[in-house]
Protein backbone atom coordinates (compact mmCIF):
# COMPACT_ATOMS: atom_id res chain seq x y z
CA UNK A 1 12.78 55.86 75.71
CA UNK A 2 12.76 58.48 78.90
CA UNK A 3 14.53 61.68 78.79
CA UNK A 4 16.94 60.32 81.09
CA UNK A 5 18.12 57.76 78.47
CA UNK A 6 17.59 59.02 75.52
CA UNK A 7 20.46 62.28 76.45
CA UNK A 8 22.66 58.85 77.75
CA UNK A 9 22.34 57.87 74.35
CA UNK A 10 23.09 61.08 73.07
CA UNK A 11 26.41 61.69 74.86
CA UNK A 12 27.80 57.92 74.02
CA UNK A 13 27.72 58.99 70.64
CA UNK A 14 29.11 63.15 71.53
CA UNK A 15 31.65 60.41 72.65
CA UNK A 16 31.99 58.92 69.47
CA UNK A 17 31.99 62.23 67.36
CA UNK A 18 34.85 63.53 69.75
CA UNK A 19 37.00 60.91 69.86
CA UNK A 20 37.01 60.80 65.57
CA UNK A 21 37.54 64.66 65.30
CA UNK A 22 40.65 64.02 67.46
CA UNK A 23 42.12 60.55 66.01
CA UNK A 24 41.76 61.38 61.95
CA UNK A 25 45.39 60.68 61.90
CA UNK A 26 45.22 57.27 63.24
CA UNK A 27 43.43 54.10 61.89
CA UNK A 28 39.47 54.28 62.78
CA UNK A 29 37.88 50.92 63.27
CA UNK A 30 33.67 50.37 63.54
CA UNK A 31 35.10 48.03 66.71
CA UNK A 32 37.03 50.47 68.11
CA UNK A 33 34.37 53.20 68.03
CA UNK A 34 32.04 50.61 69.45
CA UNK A 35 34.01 50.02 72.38
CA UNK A 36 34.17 53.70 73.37
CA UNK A 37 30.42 54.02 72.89
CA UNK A 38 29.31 51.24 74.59
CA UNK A 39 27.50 49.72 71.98
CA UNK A 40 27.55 46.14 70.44
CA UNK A 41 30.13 45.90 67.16
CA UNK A 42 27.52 44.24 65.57
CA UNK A 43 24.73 46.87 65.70
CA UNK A 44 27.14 50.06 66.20
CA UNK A 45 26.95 50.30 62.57
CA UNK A 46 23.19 49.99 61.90
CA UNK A 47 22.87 52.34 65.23
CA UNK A 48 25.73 55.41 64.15
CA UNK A 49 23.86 55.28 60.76
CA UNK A 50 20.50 55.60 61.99
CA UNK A 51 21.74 58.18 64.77
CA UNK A 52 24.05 60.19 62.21
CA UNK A 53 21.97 60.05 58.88
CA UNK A 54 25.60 58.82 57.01
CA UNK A 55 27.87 55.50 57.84
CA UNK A 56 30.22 55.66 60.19
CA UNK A 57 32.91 54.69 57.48
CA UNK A 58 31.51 57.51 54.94
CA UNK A 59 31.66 60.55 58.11
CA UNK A 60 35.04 59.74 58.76
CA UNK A 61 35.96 60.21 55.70
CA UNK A 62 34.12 63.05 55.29
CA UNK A 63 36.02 64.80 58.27
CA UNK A 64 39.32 64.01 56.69
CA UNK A 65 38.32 65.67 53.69
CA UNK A 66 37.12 68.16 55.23
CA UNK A 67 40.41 69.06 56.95
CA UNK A 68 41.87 68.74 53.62
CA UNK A 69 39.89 71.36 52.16
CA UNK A 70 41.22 74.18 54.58
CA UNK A 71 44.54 72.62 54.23
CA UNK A 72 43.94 72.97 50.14
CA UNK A 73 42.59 76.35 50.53
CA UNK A 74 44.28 78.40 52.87
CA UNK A 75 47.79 76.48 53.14
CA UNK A 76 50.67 75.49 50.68
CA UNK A 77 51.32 72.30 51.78
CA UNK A 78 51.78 69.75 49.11
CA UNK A 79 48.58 67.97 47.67
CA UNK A 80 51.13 64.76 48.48
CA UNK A 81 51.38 65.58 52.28
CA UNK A 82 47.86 66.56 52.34
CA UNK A 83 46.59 63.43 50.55
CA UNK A 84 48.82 61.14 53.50
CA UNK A 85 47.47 63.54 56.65
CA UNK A 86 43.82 62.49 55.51
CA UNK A 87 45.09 58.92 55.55
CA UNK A 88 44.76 58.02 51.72
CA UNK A 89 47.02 55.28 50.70
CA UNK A 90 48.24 57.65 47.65
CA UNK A 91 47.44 61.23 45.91
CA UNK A 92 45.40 58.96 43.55
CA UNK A 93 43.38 57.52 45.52
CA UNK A 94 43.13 60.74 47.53
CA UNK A 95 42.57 62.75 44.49
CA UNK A 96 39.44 59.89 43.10
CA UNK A 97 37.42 60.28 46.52
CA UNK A 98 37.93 63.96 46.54
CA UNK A 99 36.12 64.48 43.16
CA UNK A 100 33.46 62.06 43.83
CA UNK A 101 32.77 63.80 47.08
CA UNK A 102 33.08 67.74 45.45
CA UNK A 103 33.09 67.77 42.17
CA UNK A 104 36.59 68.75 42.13
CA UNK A 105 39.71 67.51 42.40
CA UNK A 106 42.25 68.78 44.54
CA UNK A 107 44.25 71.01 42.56
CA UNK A 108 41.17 72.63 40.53
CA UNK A 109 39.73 73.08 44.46
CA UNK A 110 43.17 74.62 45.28
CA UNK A 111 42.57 77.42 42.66
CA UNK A 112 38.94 77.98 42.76
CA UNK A 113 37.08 75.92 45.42
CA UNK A 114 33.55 75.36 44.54
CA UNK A 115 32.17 76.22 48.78
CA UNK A 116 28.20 75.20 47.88
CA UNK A 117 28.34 71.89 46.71
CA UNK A 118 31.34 71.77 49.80
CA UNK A 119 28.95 72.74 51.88
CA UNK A 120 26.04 70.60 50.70
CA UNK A 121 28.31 67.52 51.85
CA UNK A 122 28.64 68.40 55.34
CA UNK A 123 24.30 68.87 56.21
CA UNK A 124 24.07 66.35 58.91
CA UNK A 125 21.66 65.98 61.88
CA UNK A 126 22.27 68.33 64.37
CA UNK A 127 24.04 67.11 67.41
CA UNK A 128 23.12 68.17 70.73
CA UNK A 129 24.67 68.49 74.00
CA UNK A 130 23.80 68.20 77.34
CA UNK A 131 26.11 71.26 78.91
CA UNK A 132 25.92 73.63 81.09
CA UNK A 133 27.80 76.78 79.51
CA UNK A 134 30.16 79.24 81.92
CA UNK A 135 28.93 83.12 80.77
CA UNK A 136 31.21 85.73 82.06
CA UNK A 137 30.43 89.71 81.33
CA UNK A 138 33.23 91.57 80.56
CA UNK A 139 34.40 94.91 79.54
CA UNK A 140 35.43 94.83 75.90
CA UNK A 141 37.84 97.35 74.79
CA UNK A 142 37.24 99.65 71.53
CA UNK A 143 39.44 97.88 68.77
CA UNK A 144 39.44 99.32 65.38
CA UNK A 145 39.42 97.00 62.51
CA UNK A 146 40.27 96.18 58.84
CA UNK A 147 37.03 94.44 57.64
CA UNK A 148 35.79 92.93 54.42
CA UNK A 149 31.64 93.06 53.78
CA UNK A 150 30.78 89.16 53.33
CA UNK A 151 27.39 89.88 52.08
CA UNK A 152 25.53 86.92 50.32
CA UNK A 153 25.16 82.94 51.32
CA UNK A 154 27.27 81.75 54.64
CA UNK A 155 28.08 79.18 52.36
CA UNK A 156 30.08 81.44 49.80
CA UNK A 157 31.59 83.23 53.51
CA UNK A 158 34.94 81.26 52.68
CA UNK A 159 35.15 82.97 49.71
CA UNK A 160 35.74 86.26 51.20
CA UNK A 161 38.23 84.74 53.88
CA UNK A 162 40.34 83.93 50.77
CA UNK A 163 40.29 87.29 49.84
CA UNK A 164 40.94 88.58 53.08
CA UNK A 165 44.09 86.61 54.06
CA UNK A 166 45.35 88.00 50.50
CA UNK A 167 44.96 91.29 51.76
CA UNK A 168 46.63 90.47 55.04
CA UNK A 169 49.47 89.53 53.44
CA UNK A 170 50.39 91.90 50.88
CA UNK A 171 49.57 94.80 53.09
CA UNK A 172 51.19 93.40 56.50
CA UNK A 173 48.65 96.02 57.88
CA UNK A 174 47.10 93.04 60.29
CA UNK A 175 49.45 90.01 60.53
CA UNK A 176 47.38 86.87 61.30
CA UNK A 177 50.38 86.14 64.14
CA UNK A 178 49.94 89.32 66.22
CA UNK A 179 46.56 91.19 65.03
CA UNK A 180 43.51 89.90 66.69
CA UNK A 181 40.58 88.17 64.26
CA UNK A 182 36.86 88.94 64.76
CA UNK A 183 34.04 88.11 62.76
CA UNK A 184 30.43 90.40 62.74
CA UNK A 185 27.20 88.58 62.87
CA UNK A 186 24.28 90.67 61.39
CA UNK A 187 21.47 88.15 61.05
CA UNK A 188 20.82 84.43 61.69
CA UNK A 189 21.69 82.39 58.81
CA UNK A 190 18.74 80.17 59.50
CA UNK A 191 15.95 82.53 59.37
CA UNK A 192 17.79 85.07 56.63
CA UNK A 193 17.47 84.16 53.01
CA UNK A 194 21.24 83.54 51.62
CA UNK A 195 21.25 86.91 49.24
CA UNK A 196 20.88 88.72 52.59
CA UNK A 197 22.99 87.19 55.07
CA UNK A 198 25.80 89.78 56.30
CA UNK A 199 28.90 88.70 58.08
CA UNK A 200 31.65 91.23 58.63
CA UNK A 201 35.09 89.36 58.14
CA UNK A 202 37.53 91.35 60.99
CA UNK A 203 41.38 92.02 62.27
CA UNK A 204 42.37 94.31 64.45
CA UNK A 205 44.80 97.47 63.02
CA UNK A 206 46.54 99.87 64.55
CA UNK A 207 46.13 102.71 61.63
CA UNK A 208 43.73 103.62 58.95
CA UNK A 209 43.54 101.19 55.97
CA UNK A 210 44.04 103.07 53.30
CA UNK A 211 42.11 102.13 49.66
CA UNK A 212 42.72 98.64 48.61
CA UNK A 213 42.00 96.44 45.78
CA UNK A 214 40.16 93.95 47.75
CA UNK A 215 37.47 96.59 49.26
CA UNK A 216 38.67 96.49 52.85
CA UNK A 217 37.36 98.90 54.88
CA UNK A 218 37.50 100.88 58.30
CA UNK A 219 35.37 100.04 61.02
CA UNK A 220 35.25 99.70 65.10
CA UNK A 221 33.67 97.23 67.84
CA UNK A 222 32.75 99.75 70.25
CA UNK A 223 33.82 99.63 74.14
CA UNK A 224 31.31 97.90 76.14
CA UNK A 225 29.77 95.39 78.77
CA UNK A 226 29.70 91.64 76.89
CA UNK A 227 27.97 88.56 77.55
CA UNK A 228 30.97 85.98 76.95
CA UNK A 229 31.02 82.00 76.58
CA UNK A 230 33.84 80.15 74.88
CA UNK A 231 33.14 77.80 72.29
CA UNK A 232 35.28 74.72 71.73
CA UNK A 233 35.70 73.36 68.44
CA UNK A 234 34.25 73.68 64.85
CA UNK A 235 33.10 76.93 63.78
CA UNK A 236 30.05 75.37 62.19
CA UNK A 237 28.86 74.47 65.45
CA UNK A 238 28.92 77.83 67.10
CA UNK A 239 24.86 78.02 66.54
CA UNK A 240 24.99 75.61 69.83
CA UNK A 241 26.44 78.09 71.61
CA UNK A 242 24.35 81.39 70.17
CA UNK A 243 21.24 80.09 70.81
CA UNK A 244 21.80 78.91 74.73
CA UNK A 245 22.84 82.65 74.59
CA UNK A 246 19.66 84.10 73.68
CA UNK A 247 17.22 81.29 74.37
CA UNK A 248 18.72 80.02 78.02
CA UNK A 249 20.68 82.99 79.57
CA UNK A 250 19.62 86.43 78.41
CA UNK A 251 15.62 85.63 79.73
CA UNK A 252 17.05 84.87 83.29
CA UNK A 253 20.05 87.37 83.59
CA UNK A 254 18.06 90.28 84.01
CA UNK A 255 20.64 91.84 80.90
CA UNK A 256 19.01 93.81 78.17
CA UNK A 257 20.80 93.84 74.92
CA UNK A 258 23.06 96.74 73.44
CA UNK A 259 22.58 98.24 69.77
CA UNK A 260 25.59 96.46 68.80
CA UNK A 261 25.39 92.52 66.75
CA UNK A 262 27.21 89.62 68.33
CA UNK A 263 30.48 89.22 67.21
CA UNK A 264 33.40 86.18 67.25
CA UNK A 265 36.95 86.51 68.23
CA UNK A 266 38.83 84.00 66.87
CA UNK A 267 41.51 82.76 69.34
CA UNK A 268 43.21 80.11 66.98
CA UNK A 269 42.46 79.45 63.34
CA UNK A 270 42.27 76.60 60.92
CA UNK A 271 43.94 75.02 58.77
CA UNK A 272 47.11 75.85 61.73
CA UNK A 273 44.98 74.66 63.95
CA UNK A 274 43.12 71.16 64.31
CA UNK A 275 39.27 71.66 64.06
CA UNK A 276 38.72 69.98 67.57
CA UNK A 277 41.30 72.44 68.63
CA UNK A 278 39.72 75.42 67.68
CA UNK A 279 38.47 78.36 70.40
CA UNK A 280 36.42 80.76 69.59
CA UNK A 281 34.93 83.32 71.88
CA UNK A 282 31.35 84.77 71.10
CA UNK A 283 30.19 87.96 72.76
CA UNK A 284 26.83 89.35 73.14
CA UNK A 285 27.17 93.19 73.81
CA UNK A 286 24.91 94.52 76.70
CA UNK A 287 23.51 98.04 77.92
């Protein structure tokens, strides 16, 4: 297969992936998905399998859960409501795949979610894209910020949100509805072992934070020319993004780097916000 067709085979199924992350709430069929990606029903299956390392039935469920993990750990909906939105028949039935999938059911996942094994489910081949990415350089504005230390495995990073959004709310010193949310990348989770990964988990304040229990600090994101490309979608997926930053772009701007790590602002979080629907906005600070 030339290059040509093998990246035509690569965005039927982008297709595919799209069009599930944005249906979950609607009956999936192997047929339907077939249609939109141009394949034969009666190889799609064999093909998505092959292409995705996991059945098409098994990664759709997979997303739903997913979605009902944020919605487990970060909301208070009802385990009910939750258990129809992933399109379970009942909370039994929701509750069975749930453990089978984590280890957990829903409400022991709701008080202490168990994020490695989580995490362990959701290791699939990584999907690339044919895109070419918009980079504008802007002027970011010094914004001090509340911010808890994640330091240990991305994987555990979840963790510390919980903790964070516990101290956003009984302080009210950075309300998730008007106070801007950053997050600090210090090192590349694929090259870093997982005791030493650092992630800075960020909202913007407009006074000192005084001592807390939680350990939030003070800190600032300096003023300064940025590299910035918006990323659409999962946060899992913003290592597309980071590395057409530093791989593609930076060697042929002519920009040399700043003493400053890339950072995230989050424009819309989950579990308010669909996963599809997410947008994130990564910077790159430059001299």
């Amino acid at each position: 297969m030339n290059q040509s067709r093998e990246d035509a085979y690569r965005e039927r199924f982008n297709k595919v992936f799209d069009y599930i992350e944005q249906h979950l709430d609607e009956s999936l069929s192997v047929e339907q998905l077939s249609q939109i990606a141009h394949f034969s029903k009666f190889h799609f299956h064999r093909q998505f399998s092959d292409y995705g390392g996991i059945s098409v039935i098994r990664y759709i469920q997979l997303m739903r859960l997913k979605r009902a993990s944020y919605q487990l750990a970060f909301s208070t909906d009802r385990i009910t409501e939750i258990a129809l939105n992933a399109v379970f028949e009942n909370p039994e039935s929701f509750s069975r795949a749930f453990k089978n999938t984590f280890g957990q059911t829903p409400t022991e996942f709701r008080k202490h979610p168990k994020w490695q094994p989580w995490s362990e489910r959701y290791q699939f081949p990584s999907r690339e894209r044919i895109k070419s990415m918009e980079v504008k350089i802007s002027n970011f504005k010094q914004t001090k910020i509340a911010v808890l230390e994640h330091r240990g495995a991305m994987t555990l990073v979840n963790d510390s949100v919980k903790i964070f959004i516990d101290w956003r709310k009984s302080s009210g010193l950075s309300p998730v509805k008007t106070s801007q949310s950053f997050g600090i990348v210090y090192d590349n989770p694929d090259t870093t072992p997982p005791d030493d990964f650092r992630f800075d988990i960020c909202g913007s304040v407009l006074q000192e934070v005084p001592s807390n229990p939680q350990g939030i600090i003070n800190k600032t994101i300096p003023e300064g020319r940025c590299a910035v490309v918006r990323h659409l979608g999962a946060h899992d997926r913003l290592g597309e993004n980071i590395y057409y930053l530093y791989r593609e772009w930076l060697p042929g701007s002519g920009e040399e780097l700043r003493d400053f790590p890339l950072f995230f602002h989050y424009l819309n979080l989950m579990p308010d916000t669909p996963e599809h629907e997410l947008v994130t906005d990564i910077y790159l600070p430059l001299k």
